[in-house]
Protein backbone atom coordinates (compact mmCIF):
# COMPACT_ATOMS: atom_id res chain seq x y z
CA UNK A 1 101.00 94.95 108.85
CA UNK A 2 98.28 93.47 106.18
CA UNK A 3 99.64 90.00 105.46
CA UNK A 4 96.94 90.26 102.56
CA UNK A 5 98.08 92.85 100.65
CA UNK A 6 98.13 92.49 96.53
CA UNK A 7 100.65 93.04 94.42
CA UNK A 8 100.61 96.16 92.11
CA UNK A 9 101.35 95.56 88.91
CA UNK A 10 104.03 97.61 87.11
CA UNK A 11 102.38 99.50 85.45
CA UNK A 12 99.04 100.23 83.03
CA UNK A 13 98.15 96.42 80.95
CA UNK A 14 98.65 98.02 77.51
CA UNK A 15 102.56 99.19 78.17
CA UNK A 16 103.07 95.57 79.54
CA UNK A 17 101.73 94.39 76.22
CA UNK A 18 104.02 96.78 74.20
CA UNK A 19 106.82 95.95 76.42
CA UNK A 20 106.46 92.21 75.78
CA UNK A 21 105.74 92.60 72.35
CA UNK A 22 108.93 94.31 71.45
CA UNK A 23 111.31 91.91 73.32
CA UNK A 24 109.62 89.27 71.00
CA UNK A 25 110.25 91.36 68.15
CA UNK A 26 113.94 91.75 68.87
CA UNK A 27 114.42 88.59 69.56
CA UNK A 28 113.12 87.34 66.69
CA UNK A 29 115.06 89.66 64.73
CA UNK A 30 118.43 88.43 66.26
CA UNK A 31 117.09 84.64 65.64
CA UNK A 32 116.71 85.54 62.00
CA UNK A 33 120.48 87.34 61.84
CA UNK A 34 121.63 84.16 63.48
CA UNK A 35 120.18 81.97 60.74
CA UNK A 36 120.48 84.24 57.78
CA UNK A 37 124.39 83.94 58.93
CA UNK A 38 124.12 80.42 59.68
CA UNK A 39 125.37 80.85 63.02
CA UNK A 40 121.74 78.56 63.63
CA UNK A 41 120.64 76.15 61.57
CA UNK A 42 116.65 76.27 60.98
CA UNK A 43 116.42 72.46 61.59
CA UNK A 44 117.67 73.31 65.17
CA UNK A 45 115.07 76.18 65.54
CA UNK A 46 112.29 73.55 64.81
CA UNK A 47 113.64 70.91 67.00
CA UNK A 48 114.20 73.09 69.91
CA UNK A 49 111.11 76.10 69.56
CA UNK A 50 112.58 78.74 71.55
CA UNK A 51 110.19 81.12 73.18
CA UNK A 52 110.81 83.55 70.75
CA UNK A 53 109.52 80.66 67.59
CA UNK A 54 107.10 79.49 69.26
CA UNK A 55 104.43 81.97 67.80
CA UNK A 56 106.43 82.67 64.40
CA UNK A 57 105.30 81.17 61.22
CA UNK A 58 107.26 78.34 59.46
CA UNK A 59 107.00 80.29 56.55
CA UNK A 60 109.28 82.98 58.42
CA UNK A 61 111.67 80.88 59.86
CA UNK A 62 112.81 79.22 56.16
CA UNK A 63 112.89 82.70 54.41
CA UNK A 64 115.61 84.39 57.01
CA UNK A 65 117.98 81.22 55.39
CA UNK A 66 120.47 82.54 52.78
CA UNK A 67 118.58 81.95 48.80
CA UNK A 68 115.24 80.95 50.39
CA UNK A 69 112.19 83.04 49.56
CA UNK A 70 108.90 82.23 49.08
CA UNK A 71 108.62 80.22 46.00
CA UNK A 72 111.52 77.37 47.65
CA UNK A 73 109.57 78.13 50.55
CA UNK A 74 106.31 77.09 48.93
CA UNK A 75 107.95 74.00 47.22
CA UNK A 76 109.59 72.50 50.07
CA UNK A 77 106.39 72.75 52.13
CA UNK A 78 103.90 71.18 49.47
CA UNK A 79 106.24 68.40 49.96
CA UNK A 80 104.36 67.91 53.42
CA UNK A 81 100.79 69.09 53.79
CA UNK A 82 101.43 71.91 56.01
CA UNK A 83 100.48 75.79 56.00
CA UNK A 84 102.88 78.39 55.64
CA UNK A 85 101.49 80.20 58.25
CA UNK A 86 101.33 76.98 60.86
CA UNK A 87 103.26 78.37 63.99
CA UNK A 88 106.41 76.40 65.16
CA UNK A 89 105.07 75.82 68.73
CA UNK A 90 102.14 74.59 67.57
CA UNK A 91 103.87 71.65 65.53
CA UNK A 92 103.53 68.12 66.30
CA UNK A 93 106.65 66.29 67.07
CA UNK A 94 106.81 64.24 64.15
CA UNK A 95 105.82 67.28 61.90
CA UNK A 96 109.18 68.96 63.80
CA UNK A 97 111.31 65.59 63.06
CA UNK A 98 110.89 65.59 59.66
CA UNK A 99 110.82 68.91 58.43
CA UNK A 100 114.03 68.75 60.59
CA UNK A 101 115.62 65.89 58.51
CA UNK A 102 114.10 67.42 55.08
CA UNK A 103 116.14 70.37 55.58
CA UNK A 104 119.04 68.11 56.62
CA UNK A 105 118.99 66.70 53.54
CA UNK A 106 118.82 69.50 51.63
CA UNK A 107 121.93 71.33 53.54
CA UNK A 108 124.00 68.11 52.55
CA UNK A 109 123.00 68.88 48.77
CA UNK A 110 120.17 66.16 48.32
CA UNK A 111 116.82 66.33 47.24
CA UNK A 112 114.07 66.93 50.63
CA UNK A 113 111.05 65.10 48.49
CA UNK A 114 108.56 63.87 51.00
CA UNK A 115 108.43 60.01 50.76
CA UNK A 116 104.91 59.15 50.56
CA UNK A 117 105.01 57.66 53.66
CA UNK A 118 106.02 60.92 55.53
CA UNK A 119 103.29 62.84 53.62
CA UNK A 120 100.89 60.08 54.55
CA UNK A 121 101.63 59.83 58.20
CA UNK A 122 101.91 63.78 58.54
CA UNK A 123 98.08 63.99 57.29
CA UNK A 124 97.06 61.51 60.33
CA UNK A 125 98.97 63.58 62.85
């Protein structure tokens, strides 16, 4: 027997790709059915990046919530000098932490305006 024999790979690169691809897609579908019926909270999503948010946009994650499109979207993240289109996994920790306890705030009816110090140390990170 050839105790140096590769492994084959399942099949051409491109279906692998495909294959992957729509498993992300699905499961970021059912991520934004979970939050759009609040069985998941957004702030959670951000904390923990699953695989599946890791490569989404912030922007996408806040619209799936119930009454948020792009304009509240907008707003809440000119509050802290981020991009819509900044991916979750690429997030700093204290970028996650208080876009976390922004939208805290706003789920327990308060206003999520950036203290100056927040937008200040967010620009440094």
């Amino acid at each position: 027997m050839n105790a140096t024999a590769t492994f084959a790979p399942a099949g051409p690169q491109y279906m692998r790709a495909l294959e992957r691809a729509n498993q992300v897609r699905l499961a970021r579908a059912e991520l934004k059915r979970r939050v759009a019926t609040g069985e998941s909270h957004v702030a959670e999503v951000i904390l923990e990046c699953p695989w599946e948010a890791e490569s989404m946009a912030v922007a996408d994650l806040l619209t799936s919530q119930r009454r948020w499109g792009q304009t509240r979207c907008r707003k809440f993240l000119a509050q802290v000098p981020m991009s819509e289109k900044k991916t979750i996994g690429s997030m700093t920790d204290r970028q996650r932490r208080t876009l976390a306890a922004m939208l805290a705030s706003a789920e327990r009816g308060r206003g999520w305006t950036a203290t100056p110090w927040v937008t200040d140390t967010l620009t440094r990170a």
